[in-house]
N, C-alpha and C. Protein backbone atom coordinates (compact mmCIF):
# COMPACT_ATOMS: atom_id res chain seq x y z
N UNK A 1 111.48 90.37 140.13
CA UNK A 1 110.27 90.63 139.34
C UNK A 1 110.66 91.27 138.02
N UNK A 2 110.30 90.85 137.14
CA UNK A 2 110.45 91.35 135.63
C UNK A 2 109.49 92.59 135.59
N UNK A 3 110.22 93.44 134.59
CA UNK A 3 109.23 94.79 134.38
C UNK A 3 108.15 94.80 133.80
N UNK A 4 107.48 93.93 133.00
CA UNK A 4 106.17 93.11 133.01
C UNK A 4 105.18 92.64 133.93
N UNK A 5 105.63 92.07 135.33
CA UNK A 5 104.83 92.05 136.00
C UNK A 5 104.78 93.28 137.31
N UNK A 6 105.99 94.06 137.45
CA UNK A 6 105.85 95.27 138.01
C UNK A 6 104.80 96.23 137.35
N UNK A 7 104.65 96.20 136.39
CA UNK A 7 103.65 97.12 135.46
C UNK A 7 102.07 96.91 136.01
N UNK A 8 102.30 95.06 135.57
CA UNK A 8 100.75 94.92 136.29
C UNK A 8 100.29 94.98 137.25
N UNK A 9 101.43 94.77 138.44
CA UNK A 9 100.90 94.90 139.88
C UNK A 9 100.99 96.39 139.62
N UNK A 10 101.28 97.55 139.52
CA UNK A 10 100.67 98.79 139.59
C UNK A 10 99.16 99.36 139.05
N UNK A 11 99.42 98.59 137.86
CA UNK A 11 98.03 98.49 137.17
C UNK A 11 96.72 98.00 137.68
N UNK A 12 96.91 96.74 138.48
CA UNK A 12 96.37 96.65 139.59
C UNK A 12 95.75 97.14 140.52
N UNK A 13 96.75 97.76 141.14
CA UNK A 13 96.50 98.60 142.66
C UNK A 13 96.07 99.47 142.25
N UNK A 14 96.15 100.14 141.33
CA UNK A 14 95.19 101.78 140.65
C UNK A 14 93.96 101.10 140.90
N UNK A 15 92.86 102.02 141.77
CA UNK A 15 91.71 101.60 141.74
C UNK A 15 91.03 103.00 141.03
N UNK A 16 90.10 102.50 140.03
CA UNK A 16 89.11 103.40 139.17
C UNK A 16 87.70 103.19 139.49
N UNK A 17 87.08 104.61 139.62
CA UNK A 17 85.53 104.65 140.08
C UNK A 17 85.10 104.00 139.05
N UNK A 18 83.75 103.57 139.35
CA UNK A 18 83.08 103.58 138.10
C UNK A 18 81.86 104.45 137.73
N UNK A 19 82.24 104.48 136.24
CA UNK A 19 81.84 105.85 136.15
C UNK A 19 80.62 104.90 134.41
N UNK A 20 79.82 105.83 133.78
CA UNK A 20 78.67 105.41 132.94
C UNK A 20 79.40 105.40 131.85
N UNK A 21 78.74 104.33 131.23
CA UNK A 21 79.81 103.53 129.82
C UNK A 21 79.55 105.01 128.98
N UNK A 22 80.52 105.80 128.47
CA UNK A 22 80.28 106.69 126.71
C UNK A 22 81.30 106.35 125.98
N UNK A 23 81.10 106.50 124.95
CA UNK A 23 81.97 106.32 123.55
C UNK A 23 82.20 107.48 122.99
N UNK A 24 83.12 107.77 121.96
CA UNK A 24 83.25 108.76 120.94
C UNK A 24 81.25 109.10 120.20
N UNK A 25 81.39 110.50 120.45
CA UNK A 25 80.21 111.18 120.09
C UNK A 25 79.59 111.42 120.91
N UNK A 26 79.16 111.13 122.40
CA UNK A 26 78.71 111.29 123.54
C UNK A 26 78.90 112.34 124.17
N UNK A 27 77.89 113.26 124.68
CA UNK A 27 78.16 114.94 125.15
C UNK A 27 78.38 114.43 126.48
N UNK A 28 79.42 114.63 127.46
CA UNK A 28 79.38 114.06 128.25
C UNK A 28 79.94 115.62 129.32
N UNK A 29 79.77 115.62 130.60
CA UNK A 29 80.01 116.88 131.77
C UNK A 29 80.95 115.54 132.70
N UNK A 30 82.44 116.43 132.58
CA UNK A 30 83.46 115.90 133.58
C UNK A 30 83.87 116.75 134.62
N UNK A 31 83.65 116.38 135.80
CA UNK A 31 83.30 117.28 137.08
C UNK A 31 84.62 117.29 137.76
N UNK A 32 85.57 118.01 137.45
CA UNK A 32 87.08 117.95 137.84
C UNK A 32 87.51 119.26 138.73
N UNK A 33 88.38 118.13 140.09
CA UNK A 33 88.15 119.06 140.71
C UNK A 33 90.17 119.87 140.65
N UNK A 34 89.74 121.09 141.24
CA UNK A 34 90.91 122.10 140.85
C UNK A 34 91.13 122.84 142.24
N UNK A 35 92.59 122.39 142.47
CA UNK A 35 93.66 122.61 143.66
C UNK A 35 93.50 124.50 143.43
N UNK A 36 93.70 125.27 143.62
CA UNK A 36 94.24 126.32 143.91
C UNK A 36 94.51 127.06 145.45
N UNK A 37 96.02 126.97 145.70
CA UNK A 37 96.36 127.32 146.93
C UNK A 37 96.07 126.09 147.91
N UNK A 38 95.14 126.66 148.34
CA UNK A 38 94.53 125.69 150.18
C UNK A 38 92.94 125.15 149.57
N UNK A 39 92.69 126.50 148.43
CA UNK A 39 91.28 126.06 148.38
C UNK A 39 90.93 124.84 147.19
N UNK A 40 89.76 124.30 147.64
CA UNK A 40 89.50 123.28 146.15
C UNK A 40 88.17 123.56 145.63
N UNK A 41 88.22 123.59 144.45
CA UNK A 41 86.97 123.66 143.75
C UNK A 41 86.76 122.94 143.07
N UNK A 42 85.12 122.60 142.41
CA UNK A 42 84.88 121.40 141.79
C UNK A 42 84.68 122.50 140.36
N UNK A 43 85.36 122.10 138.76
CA UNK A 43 85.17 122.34 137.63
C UNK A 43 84.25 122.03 136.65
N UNK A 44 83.14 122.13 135.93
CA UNK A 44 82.76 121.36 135.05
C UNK A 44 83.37 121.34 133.69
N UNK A 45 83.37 120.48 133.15
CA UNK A 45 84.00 120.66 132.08
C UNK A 45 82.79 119.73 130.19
N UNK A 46 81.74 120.17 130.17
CA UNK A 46 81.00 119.73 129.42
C UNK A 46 81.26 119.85 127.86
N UNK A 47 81.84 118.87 127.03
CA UNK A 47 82.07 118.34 125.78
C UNK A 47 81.46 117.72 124.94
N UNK A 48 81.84 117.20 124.13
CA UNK A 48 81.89 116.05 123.15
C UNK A 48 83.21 115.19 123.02
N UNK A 49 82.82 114.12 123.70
CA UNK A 49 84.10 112.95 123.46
C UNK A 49 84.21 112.39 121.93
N UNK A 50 85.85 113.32 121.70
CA UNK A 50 86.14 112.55 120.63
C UNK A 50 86.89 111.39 120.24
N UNK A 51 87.55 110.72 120.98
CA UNK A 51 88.00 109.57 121.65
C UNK A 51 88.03 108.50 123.18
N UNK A 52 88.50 107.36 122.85
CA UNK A 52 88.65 107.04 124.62
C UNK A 52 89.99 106.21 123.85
N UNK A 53 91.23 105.93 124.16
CA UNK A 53 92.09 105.55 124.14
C UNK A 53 92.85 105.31 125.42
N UNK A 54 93.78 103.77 124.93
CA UNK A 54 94.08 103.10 125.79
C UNK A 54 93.20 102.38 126.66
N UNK A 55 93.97 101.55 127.59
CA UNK A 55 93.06 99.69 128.48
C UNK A 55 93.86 100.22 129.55
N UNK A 56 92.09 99.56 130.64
CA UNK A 56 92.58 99.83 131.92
C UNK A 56 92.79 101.02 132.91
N UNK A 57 94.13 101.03 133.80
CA UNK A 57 94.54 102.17 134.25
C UNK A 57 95.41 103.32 133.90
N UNK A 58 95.62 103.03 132.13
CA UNK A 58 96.27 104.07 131.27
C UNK A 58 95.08 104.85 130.06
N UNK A 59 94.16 104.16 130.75
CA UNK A 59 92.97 104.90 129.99
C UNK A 59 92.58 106.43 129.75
N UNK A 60 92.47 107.08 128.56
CA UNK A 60 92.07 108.29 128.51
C UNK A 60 91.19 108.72 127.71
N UNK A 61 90.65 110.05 127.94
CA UNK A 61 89.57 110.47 127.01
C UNK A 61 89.75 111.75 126.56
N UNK A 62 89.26 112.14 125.19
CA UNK A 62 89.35 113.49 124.83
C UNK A 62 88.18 114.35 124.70
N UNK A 63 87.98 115.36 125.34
CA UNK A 63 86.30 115.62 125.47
C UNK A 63 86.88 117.23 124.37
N UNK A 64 86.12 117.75 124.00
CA UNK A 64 86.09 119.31 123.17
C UNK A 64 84.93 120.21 123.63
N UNK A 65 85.11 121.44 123.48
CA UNK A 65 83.96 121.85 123.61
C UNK A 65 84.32 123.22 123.01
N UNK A 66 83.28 124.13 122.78
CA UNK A 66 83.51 125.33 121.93
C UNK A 66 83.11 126.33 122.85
N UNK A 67 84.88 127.55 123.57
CA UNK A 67 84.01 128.64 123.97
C UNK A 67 84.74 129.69 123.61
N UNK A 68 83.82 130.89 123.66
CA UNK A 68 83.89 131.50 123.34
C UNK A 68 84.30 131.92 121.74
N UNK A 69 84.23 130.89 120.71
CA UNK A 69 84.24 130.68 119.72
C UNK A 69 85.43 130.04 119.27
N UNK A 70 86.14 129.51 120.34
CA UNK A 70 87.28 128.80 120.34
C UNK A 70 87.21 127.83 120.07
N UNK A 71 87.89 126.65 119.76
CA UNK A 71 87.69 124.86 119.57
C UNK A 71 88.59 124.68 121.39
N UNK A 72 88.15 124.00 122.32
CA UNK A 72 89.11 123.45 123.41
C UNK A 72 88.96 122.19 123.43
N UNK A 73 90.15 121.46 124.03
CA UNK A 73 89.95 120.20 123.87
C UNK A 73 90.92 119.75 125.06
N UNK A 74 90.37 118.77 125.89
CA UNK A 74 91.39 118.54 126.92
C UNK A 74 91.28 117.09 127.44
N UNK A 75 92.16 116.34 127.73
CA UNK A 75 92.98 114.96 127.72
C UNK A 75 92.38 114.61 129.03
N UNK A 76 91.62 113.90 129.27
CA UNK A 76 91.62 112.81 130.92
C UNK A 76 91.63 111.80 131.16
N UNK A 77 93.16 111.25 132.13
CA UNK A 77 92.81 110.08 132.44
C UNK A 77 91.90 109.80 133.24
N UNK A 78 91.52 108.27 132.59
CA UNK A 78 90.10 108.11 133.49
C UNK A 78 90.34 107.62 134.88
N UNK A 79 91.68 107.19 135.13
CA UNK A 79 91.91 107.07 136.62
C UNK A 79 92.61 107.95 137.53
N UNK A 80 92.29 109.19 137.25
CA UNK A 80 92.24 110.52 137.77
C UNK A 80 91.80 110.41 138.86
N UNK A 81 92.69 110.61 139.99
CA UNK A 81 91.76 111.02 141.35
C UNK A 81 90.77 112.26 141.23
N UNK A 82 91.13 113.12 140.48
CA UNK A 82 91.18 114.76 140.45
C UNK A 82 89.48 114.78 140.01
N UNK A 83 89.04 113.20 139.18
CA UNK A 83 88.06 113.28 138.39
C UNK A 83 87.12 112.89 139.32
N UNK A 84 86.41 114.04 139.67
CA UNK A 84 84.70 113.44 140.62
C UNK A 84 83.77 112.96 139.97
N UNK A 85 83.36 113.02 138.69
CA UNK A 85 82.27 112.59 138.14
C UNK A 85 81.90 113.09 136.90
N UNK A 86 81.93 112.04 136.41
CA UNK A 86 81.65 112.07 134.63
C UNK A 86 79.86 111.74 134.42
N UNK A 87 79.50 112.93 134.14
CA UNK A 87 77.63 112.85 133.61
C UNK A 87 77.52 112.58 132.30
N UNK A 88 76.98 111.44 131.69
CA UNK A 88 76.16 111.13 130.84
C UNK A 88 75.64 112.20 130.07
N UNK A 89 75.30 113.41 129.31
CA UNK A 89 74.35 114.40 129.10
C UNK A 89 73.14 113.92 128.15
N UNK A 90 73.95 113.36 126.85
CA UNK A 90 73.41 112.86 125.33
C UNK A 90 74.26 111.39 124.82
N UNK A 91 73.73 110.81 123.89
CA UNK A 91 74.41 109.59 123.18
C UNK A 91 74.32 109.91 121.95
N UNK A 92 75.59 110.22 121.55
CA UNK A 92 75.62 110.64 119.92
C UNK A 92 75.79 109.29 118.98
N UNK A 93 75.60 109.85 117.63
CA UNK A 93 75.38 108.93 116.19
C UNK A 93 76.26 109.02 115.35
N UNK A 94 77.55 108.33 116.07
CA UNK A 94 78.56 108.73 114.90
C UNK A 94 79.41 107.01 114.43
N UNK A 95 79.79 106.96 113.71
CA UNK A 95 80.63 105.79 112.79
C UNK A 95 81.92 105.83 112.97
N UNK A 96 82.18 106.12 113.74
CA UNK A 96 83.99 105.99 113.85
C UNK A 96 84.25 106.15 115.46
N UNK A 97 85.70 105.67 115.40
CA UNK A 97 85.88 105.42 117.39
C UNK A 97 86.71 106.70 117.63
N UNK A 98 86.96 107.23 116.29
CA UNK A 98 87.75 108.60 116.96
C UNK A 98 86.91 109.63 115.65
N UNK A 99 86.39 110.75 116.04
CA UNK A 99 86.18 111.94 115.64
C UNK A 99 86.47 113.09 114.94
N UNK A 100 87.54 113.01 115.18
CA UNK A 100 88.54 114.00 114.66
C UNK A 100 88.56 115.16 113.82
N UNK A 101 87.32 114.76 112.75
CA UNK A 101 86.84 115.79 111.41
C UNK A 101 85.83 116.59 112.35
N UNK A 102 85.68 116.90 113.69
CA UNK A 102 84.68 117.60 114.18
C UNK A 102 85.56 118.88 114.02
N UNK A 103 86.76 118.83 114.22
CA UNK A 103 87.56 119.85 114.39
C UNK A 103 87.54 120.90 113.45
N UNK A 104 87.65 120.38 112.26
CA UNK A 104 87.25 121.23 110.88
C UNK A 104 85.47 121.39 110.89
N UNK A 105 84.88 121.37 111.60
CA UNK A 105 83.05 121.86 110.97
C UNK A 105 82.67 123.09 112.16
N UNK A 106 82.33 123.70 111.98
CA UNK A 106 81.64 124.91 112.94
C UNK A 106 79.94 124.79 112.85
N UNK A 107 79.38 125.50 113.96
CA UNK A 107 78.01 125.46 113.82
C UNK A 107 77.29 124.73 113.50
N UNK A 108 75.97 124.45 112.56
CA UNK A 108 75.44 123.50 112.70
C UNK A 108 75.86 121.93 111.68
N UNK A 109 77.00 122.08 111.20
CA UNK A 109 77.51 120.85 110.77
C UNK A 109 78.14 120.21 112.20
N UNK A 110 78.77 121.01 113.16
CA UNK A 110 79.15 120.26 113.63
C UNK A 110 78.34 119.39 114.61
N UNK A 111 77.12 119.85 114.74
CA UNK A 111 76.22 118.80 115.25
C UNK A 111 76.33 117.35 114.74
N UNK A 112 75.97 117.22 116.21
CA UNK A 112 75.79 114.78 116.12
C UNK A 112 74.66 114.98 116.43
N UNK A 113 74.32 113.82 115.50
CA UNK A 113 72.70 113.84 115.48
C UNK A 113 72.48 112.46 117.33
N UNK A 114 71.42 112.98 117.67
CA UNK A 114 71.21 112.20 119.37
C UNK A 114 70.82 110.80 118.75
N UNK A 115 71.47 109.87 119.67
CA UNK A 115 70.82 108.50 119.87
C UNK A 115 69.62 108.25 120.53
N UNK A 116 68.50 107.67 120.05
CA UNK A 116 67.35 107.79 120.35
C UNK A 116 67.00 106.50 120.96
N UNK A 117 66.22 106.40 121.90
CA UNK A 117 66.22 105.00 122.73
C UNK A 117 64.71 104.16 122.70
């Protein structure tokens, strides 16, 4: 087997939930759950996706969120076992597939204006 099709049969066999279509600008709550010791707990982790990069089972997303007056920002693949459930919150209004200038605006610039249905 060539390392081309070893790739895809792994790619393959990764099975991914399915989870509700968002894009860059979308406030989205990723419900990740967290090993410590013996015990497990479920995390929320509620953002703004400023990307989704990569196809398939190398797929990832970058969600941000602001605490404590901090900028955080943290990487998930979307075929994460670890990942229980990605909520929908808002559908943002933005023009680009990656975000990035959110990083530089604080307060109310950095608002996305909601997609309205």
């Amino acid at each position: 087997m060539s390392k081309s099709a070893l790739l895809q049969f792994v790619e393959e066999s990764v099975e991914t939930k399915k989870y509700p279509a968002f894009k860059a600008g979308d406030t989205v709550t990723v419900k990740y759950k967290i090993k410590e010791g013996s015990k497990e707990r479920i995390q929320n982790f509620q953002g703004v996706v400023l990307q989704r990069s990569g196809s398939a089972s190398t797929e990832t997303f970058t969600v941000r969120k602001i605490s404590n007056n901090i900028g955080v920002e943290r990487i998930f693949p979307i075929a994460s076992p670890n990942i229980d459930d990605i909520v929908l919150n808002r559908r943002g209004v933005v023009r680009r597939a990656r975000i990035f200038y959110l990083r530089g605006l604080k307060g109310k610039k950095a608002r996305i204006k909601e997609k309205r249905f």
